[in-house]
PDB file of N, CA and C in Angstrom:
ATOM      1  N   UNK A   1       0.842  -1.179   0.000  1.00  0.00           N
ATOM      2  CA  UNK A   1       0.000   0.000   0.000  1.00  0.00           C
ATOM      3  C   UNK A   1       0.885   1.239   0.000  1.00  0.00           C
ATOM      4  N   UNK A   2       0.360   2.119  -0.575  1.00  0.00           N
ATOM      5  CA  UNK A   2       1.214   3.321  -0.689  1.00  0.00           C
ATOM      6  C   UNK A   2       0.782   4.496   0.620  1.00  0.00           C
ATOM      7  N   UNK A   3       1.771   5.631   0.714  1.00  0.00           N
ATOM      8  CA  UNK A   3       1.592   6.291   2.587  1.00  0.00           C
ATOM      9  C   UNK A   3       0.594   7.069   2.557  1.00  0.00           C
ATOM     10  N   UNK A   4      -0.425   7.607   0.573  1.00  0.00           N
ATOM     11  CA  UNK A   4      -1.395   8.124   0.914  1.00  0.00           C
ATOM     12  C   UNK A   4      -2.821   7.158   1.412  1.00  0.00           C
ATOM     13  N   UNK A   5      -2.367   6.076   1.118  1.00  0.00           N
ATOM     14  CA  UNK A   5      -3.660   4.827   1.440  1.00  0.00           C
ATOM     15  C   UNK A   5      -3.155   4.850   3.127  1.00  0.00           C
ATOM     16  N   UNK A   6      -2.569   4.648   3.781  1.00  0.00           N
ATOM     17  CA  UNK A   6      -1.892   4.233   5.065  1.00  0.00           C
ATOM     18  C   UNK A   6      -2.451   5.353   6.118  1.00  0.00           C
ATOM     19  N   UNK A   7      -2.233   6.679   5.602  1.00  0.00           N
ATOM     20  CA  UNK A   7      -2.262   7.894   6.659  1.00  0.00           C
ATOM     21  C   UNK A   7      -4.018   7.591   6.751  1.00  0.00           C
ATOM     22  N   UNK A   8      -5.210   7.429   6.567  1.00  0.00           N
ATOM     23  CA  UNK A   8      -6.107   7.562   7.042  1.00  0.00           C
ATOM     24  C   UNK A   8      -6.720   6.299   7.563  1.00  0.00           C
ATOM     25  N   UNK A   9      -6.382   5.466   7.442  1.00  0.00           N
ATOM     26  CA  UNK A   9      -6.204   4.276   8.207  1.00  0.00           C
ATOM     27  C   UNK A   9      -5.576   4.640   9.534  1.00  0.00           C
ATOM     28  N   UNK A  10      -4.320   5.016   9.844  1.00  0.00           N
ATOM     29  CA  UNK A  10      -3.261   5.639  11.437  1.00  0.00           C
ATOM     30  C   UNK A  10      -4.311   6.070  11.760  1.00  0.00           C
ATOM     31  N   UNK A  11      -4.545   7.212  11.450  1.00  0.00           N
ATOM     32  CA  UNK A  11      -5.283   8.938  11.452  1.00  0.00           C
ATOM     33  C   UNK A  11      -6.755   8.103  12.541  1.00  0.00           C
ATOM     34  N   UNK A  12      -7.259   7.363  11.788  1.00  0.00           N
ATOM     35  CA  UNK A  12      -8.785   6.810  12.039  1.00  0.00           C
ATOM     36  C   UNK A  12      -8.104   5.711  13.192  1.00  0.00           C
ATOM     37  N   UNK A  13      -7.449   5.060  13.213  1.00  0.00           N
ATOM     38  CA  UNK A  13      -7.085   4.158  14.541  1.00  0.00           C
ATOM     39  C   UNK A  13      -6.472   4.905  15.341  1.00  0.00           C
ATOM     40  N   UNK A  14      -5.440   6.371  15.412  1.00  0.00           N
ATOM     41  CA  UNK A  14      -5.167   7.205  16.551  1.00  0.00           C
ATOM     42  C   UNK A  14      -6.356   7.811  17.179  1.00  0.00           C
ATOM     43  N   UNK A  15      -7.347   8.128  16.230  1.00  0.00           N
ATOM     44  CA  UNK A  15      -8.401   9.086  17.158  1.00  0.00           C
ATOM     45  C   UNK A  15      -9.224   8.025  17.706  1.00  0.00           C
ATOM     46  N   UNK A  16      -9.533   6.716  17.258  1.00  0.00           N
ATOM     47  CA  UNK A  16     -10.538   5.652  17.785  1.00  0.00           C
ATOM     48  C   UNK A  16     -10.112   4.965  19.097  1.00  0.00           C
ATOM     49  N   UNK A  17      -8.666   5.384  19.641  1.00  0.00           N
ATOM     50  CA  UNK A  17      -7.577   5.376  20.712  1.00  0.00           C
ATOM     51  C   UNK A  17      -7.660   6.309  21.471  1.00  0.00           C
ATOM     52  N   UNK A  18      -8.712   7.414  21.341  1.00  0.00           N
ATOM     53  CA  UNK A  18      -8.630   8.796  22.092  1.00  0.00           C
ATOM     54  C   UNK A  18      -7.351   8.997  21.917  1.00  0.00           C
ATOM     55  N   UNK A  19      -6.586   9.709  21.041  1.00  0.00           N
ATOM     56  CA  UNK A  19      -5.357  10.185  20.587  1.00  0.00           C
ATOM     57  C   UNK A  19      -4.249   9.808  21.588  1.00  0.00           C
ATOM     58  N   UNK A  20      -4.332   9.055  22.037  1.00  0.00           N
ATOM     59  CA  UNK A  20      -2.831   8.431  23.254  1.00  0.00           C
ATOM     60  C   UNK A  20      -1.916   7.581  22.331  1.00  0.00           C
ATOM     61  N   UNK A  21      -2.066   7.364  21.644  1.00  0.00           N
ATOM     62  CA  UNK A  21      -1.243   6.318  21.142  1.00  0.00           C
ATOM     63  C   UNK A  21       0.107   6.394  20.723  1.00  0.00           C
ATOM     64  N   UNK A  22       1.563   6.229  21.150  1.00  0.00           N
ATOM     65  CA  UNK A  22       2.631   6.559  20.190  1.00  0.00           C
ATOM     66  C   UNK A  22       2.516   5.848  19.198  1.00  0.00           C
ATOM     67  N   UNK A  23       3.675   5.733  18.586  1.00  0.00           N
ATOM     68  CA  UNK A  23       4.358   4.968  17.434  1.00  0.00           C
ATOM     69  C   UNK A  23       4.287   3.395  17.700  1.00  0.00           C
ATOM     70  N   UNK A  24       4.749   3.244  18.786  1.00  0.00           N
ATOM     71  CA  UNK A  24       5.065   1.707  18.507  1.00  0.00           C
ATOM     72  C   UNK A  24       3.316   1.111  18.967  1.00  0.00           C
ATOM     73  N   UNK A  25       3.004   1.324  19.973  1.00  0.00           N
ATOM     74  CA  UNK A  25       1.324   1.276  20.205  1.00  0.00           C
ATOM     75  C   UNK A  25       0.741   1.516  19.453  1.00  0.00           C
ATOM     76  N   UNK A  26       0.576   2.164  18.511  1.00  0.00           N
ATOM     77  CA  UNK A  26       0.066   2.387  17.372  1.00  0.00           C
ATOM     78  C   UNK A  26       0.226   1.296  16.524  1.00  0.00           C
ATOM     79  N   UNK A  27       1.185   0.858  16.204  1.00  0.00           N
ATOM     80  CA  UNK A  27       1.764   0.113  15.272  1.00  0.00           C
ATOM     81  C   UNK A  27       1.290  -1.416  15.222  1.00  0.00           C
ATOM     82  N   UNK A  28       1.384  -1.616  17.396  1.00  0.00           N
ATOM     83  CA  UNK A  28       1.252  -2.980  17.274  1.00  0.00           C
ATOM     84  C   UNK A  28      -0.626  -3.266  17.343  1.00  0.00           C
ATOM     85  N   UNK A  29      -1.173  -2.072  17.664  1.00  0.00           N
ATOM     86  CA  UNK A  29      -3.017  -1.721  17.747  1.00  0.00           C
ATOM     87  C   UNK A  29      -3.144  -2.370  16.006  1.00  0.00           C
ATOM     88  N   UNK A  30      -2.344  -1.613  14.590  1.00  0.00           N
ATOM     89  CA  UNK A  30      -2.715  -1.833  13.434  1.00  0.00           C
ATOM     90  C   UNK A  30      -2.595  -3.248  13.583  1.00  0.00           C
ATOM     91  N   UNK A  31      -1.355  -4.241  13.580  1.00  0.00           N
ATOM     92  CA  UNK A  31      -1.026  -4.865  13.835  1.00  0.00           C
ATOM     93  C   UNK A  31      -1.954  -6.083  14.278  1.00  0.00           C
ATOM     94  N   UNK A  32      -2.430  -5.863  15.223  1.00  0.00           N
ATOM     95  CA  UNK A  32      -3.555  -6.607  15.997  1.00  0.00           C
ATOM     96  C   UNK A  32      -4.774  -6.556  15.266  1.00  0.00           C
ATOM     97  N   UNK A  33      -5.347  -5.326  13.845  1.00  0.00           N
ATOM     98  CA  UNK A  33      -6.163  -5.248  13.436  1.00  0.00           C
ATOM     99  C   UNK A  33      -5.928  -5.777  11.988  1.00  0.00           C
ATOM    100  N   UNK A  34      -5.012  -6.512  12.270  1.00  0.00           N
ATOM    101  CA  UNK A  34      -4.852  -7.160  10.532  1.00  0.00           C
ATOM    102  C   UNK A  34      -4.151  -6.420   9.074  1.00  0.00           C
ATOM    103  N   UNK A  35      -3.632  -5.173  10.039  1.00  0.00           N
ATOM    104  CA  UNK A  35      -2.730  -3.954   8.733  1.00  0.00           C
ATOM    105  C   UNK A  35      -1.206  -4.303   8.903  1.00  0.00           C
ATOM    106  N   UNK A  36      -0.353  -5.247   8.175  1.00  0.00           N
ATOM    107  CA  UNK A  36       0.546  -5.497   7.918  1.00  0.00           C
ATOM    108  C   UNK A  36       1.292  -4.061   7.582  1.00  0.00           C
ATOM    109  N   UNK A  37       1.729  -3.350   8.341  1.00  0.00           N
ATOM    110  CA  UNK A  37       2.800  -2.114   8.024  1.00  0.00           C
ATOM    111  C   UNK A  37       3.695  -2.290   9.513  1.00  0.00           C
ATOM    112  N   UNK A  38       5.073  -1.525   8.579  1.00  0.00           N
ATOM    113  CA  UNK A  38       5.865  -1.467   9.384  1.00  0.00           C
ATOM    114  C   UNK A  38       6.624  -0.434  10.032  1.00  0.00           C
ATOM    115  N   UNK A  39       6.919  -0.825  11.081  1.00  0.00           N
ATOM    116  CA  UNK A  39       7.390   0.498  12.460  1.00  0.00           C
ATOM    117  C   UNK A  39       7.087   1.785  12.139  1.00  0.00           C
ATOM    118  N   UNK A  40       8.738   1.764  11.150  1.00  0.00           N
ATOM    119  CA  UNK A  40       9.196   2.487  10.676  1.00  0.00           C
ATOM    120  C   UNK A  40       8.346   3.792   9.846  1.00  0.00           C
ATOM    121  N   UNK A  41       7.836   3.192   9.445  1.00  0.00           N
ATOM    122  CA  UNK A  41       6.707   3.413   8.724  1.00  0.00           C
ATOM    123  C   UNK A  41       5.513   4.018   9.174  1.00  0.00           C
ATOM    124  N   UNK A  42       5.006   3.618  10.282  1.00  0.00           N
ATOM    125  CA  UNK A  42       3.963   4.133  11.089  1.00  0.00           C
ATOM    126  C   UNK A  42       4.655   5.764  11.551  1.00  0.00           C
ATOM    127  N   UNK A  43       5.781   5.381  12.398  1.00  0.00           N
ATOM    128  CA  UNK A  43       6.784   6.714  13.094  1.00  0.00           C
ATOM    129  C   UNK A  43       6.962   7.898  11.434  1.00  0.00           C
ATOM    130  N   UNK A  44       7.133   7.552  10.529  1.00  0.00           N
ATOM    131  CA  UNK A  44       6.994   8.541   9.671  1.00  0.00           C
ATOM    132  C   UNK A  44       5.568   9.021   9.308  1.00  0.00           C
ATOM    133  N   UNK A  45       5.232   8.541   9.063  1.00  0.00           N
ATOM    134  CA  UNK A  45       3.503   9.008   8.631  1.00  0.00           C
ATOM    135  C   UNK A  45       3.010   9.496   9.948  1.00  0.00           C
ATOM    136  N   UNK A  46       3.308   9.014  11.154  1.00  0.00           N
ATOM    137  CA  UNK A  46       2.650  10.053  12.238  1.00  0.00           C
ATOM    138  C   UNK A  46       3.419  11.600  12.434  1.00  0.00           C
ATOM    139  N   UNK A  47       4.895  11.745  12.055  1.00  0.00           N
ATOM    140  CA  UNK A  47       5.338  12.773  11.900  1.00  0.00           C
ATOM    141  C   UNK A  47       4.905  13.711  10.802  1.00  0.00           C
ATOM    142  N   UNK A  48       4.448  12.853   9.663  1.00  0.00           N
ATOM    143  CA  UNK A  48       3.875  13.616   8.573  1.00  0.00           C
ATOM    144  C   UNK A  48       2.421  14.246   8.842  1.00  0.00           C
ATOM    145  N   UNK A  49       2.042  12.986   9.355  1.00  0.00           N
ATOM    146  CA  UNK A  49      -0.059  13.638  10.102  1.00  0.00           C
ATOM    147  C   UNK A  49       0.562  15.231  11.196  1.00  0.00           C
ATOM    148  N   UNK A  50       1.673  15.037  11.449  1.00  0.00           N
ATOM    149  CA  UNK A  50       2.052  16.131  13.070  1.00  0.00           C
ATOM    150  C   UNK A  50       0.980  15.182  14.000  1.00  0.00           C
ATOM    151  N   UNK A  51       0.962  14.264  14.751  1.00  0.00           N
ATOM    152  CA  UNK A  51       0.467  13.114  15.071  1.00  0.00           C
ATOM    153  C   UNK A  51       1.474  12.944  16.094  1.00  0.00           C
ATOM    154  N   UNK A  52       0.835  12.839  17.604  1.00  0.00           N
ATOM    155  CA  UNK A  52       2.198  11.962  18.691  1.00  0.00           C
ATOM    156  C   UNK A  52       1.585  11.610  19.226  1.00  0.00           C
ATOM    157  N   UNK A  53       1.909  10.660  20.950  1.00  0.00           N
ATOM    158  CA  UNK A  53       1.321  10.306  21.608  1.00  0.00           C
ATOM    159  C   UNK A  53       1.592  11.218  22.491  1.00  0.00           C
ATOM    160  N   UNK A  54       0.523  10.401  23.735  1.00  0.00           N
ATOM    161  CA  UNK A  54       0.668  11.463  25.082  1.00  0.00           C
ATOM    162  C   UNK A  54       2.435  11.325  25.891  1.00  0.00           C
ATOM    163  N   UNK A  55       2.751  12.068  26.067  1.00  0.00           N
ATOM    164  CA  UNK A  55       3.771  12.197  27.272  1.00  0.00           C
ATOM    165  C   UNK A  55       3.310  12.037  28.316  1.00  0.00           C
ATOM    166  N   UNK A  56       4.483  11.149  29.382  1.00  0.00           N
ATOM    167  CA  UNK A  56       3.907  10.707  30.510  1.00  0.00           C
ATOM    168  C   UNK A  56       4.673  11.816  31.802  1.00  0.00           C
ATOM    169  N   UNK A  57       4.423  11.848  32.453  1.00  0.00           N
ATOM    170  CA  UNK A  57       5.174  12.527  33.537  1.00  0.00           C
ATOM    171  C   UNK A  57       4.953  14.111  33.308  1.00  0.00           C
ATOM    172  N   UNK A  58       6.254  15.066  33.854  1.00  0.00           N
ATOM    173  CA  UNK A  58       6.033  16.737  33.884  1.00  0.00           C
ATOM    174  C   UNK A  58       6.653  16.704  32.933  1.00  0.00           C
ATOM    175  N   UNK A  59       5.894  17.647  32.229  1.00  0.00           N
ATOM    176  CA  UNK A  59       6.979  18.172  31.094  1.00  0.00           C
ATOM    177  C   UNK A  59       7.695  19.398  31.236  1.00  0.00           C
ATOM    178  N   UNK A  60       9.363  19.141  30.979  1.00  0.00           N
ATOM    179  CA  UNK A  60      10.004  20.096  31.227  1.00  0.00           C
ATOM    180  C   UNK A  60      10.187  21.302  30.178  1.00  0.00           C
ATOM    181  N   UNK A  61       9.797  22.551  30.440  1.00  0.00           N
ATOM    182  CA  UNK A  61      10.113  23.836  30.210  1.00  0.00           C
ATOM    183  C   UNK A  61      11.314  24.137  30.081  1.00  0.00           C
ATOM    184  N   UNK A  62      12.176  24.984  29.067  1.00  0.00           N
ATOM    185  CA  UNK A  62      13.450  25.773  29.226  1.00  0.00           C
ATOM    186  C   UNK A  62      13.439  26.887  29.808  1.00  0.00           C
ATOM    187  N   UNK A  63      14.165  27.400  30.866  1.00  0.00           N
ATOM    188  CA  UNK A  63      14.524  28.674  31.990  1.00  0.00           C
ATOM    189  C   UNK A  63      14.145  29.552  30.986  1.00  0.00           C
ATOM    190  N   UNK A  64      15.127  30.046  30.143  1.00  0.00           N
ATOM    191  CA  UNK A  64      14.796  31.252  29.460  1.00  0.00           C
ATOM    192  C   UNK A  64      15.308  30.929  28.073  1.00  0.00           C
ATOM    193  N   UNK A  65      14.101  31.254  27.264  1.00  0.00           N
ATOM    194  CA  UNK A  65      14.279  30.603  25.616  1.00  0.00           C
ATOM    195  C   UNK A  65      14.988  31.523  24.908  1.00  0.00           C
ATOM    196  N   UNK A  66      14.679  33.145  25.429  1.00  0.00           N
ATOM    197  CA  UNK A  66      14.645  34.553  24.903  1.00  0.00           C
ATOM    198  C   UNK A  66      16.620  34.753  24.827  1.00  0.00           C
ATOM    199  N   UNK A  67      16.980  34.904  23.612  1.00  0.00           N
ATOM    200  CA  UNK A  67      18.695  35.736  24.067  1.00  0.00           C
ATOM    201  C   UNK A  67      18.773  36.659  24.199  1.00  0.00           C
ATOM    202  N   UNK A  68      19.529  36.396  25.331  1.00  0.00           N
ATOM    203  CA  UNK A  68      19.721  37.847  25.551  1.00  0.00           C
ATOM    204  C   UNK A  68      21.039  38.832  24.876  1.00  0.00           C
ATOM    205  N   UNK A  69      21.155  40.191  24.767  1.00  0.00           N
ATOM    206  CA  UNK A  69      21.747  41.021  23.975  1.00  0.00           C
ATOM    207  C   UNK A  69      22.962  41.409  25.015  1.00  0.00           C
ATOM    208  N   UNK A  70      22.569  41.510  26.432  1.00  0.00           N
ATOM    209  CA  UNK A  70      23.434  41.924  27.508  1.00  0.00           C
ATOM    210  C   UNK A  70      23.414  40.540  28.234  1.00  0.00           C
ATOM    211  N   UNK A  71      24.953  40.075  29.035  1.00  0.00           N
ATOM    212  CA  UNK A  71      25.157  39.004  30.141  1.00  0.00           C
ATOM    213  C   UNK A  71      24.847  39.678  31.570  1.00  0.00           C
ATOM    214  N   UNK A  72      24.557  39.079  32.728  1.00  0.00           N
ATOM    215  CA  UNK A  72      24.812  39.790  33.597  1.00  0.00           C
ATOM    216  C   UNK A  72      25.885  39.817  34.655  1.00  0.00           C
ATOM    217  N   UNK A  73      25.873  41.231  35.565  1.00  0.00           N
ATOM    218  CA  UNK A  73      26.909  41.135  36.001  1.00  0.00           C
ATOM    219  C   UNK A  73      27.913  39.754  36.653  1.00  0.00           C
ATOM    220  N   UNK A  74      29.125  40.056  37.089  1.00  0.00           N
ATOM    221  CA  UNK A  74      29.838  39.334  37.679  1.00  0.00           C
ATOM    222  C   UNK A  74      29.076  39.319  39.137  1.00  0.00           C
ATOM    223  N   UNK A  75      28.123  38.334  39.701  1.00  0.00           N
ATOM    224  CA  UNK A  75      27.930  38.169  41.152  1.00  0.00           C
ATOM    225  C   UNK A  75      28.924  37.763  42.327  1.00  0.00           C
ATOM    226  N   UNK A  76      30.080  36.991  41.793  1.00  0.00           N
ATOM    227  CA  UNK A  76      30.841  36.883  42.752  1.00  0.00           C
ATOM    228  C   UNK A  76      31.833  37.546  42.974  1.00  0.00           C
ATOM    229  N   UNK A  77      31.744  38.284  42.012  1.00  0.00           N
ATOM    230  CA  UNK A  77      33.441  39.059  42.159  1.00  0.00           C
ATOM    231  C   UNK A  77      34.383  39.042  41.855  1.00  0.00           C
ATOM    232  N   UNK A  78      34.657  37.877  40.782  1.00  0.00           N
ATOM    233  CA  UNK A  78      36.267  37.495  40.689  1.00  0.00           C
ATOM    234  C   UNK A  78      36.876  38.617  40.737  1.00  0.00           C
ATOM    235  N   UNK A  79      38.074  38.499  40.703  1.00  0.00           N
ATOM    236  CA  UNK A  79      39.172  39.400  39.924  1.00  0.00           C
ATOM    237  C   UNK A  79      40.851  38.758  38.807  1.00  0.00           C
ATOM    238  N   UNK A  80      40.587  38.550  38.131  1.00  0.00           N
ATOM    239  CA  UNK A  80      41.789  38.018  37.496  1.00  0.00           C
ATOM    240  C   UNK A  80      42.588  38.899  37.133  1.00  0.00           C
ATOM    241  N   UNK A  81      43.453  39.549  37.872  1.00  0.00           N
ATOM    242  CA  UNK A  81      44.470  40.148  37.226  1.00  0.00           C
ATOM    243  C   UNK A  81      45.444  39.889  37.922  1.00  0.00           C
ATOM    244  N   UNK A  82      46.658  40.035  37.041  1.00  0.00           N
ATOM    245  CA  UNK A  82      48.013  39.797  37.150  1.00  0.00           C
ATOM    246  C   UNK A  82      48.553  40.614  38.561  1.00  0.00           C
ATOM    247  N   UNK A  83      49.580  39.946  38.946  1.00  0.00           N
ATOM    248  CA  UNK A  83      50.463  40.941  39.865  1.00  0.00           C
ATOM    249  C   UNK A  83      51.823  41.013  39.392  1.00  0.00           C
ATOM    250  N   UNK A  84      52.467  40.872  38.572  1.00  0.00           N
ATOM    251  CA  UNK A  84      53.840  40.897  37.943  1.00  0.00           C
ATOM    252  C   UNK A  84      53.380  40.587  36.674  1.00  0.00           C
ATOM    253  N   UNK A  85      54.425  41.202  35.724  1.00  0.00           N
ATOM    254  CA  UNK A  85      54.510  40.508  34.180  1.00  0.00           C
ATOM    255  C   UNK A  85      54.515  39.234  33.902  1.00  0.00           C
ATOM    256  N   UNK A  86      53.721  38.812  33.165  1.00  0.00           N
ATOM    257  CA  UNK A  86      53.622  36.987  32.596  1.00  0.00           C
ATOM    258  C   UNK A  86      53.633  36.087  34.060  1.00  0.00           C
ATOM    259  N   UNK A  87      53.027  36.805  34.433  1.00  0.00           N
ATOM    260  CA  UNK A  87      52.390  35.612  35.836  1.00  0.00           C
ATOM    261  C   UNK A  87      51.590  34.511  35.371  1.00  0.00           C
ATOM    262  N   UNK A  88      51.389  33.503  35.734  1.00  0.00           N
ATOM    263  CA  UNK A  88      51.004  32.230  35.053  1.00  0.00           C
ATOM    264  C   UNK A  88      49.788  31.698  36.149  1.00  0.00           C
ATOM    265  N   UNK A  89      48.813  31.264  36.189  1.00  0.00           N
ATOM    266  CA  UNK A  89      47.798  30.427  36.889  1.00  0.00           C
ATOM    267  C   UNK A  89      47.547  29.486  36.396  1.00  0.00           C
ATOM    268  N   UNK A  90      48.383  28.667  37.010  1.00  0.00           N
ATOM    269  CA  UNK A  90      48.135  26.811  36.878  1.00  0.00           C
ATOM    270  C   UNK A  90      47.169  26.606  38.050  1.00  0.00           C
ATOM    271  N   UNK A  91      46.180  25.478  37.684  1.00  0.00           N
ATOM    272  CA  UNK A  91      45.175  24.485  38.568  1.00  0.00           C
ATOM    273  C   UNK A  91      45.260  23.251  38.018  1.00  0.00           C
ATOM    274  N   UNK A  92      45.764  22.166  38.468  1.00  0.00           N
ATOM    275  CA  UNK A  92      46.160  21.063  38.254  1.00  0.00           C
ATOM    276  C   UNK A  92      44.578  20.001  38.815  1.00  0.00           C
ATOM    277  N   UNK A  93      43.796  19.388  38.692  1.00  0.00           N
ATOM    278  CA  UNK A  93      43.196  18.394  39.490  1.00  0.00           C
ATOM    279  C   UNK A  93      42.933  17.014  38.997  1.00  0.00           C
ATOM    280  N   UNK A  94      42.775  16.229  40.310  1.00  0.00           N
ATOM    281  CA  UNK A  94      43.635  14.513  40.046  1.00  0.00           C
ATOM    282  C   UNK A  94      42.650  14.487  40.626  1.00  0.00           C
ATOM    283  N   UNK A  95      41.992  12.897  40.244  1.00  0.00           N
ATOM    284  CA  UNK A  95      40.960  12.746  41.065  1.00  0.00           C
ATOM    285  C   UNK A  95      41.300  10.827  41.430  1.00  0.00           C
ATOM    286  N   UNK A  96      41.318  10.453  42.685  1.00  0.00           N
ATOM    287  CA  UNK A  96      41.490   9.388  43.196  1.00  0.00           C
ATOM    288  C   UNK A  96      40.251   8.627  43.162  1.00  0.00           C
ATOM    289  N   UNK A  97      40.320   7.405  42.884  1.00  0.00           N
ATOM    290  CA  UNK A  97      39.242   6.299  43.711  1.00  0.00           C
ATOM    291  C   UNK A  97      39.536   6.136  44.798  1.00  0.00           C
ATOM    292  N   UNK A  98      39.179   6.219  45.679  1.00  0.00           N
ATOM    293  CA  UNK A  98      39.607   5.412  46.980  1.00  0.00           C
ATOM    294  C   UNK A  98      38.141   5.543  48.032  1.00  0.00           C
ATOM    295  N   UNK A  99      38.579   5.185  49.238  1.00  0.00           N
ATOM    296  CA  UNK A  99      37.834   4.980  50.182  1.00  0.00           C
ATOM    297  C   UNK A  99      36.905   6.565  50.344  1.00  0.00           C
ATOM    298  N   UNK A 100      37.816   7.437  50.986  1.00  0.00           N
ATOM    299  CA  UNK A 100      37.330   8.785  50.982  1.00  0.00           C
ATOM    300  C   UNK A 100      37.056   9.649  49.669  1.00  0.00           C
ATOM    301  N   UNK A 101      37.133   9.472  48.476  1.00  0.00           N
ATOM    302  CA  UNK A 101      37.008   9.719  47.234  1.00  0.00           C
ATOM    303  C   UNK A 101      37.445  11.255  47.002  1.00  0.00           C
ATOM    304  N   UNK A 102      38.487  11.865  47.502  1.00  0.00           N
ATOM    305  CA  UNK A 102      39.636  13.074  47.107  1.00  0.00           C
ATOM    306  C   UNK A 102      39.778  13.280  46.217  1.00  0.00           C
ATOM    307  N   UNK A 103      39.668  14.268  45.765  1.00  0.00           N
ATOM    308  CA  UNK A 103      40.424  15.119  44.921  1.00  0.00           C
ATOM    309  C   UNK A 103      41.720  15.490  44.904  1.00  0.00           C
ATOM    310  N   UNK A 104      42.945  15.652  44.523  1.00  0.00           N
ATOM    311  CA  UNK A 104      43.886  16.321  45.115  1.00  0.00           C
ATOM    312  C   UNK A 104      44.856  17.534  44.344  1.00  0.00           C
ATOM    313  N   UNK A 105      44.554  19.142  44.778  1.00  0.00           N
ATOM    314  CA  UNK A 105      44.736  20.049  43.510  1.00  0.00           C
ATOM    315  C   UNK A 105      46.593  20.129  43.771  1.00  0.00           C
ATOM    316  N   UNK A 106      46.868  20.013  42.992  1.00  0.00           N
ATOM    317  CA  UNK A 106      48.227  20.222  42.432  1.00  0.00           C
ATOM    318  C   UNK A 106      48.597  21.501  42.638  1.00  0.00           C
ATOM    319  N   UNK A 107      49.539  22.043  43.053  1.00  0.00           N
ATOM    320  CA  UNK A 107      50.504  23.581  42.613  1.00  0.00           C
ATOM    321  C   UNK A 107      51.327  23.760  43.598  1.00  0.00           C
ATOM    322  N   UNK A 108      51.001  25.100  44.407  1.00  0.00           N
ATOM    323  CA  UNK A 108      52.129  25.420  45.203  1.00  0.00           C
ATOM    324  C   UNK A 108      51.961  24.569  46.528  1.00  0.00           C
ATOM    325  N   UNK A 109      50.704  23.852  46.520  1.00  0.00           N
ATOM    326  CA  UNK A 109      50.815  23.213  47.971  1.00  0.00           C
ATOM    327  C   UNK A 109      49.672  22.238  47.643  1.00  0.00           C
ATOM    328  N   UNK A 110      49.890  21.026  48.011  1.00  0.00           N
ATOM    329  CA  UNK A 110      48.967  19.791  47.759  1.00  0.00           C
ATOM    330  C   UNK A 110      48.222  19.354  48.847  1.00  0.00           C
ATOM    331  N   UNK A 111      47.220  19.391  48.700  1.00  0.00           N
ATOM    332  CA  UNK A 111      45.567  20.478  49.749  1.00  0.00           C
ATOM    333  C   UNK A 111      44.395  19.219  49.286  1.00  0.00           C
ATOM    334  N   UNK A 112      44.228  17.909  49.914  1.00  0.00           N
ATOM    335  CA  UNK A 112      42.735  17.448  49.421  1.00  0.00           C
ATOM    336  C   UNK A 112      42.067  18.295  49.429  1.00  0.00           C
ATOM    337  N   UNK A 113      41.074  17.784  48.188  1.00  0.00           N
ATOM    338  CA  UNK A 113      39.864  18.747  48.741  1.00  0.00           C
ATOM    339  C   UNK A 113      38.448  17.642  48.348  1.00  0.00           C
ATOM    340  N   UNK A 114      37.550  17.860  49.126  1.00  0.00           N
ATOM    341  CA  UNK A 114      36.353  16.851  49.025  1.00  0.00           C
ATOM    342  C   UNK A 114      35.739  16.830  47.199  1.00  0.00           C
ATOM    343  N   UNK A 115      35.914  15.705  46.966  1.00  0.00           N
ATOM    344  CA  UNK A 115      34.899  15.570  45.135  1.00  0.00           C
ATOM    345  C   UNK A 115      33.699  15.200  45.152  1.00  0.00           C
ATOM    346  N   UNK A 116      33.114  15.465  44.303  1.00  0.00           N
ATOM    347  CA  UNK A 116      31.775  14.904  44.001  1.00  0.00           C
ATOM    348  C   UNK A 116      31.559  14.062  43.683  1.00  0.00           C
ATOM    349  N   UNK A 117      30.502  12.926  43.779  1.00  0.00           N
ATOM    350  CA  UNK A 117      30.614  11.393  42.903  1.00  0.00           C
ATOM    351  C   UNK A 117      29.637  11.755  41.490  1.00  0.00           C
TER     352      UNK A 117
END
C-alpha cells in the first residue's frame, strides 16, 4: 500500500484510541487489526499527520528561551588580574578512587579537597 492509502487508516485508529497512542502502540493496535505495516513506517507518517502520543510525567520547560543582547553582572566578584609581568595560573586536578574519594589540587601546595561522585 502506498503512505497516501496508510495515513487515514493511522489517522482513524489514533483518534478511535482517544489520541494516546505513540508509534510503537500504534503500530502494534494496526497490527492486531490485521494492517501489515511497518514500524518504521507508522513513526513517519505520524510525523507527517504532526500526530504523537501522550507524554507521561512533567513536562520540562526551558529557563529562558529569549537571548539575551546583555550578560549579567559578575555576582561573585572574581578578579583576574596579574600581579607581575607573565604571571602564570596553573590548577592542576587529580581525582582518586579510593575509600574517601579526594580530589587532590596540584601547585604550590597539595591540599585534598572533598569531590563529588
Amino acid at each position: 500500500m502506498s503512505d497516501e492509502r496508510w495515513k487515514p487508516i493511522i489517522l482513524a485508529t489514533w483518534e478511535k484510541q482517544r489520541k494516546v497512542l505513540g508509534a510503537r502502540k500504534l503500530w502494534l493496535r494496526l497490527r492486531r487489526d490485521g494492517h501489515d505495516i511497518a514500524r518504521c513506517t507508522v513513526e513517519r507518517l505520524m510525523r507527517e499527520l504532526g500526530i504523537a502520543g501522550v507524554v507521561r510525567g512533567k513536562r520540562k520547560r526551558p529557563v529562558d528561551t529569549a537571548l539575551r543582547e546583555t550578560r549579567p553582572a559578575d555576582l561573585v566578584d572574581r578578579h583576574f588580574r596579574r600581579f607581575r609581568t607573565d604571571q602564570l595560573w596553573v590548577a592542576d586536578f587529580e581525582r582518586h578512587e579510593a575509600l574517601l574519594n579526594l580530589a587532590v589540587v596540584k601547585g604550590h601546595r597539595s591540599m585534598p579537597v572533598a569531590a563529588g561522585v
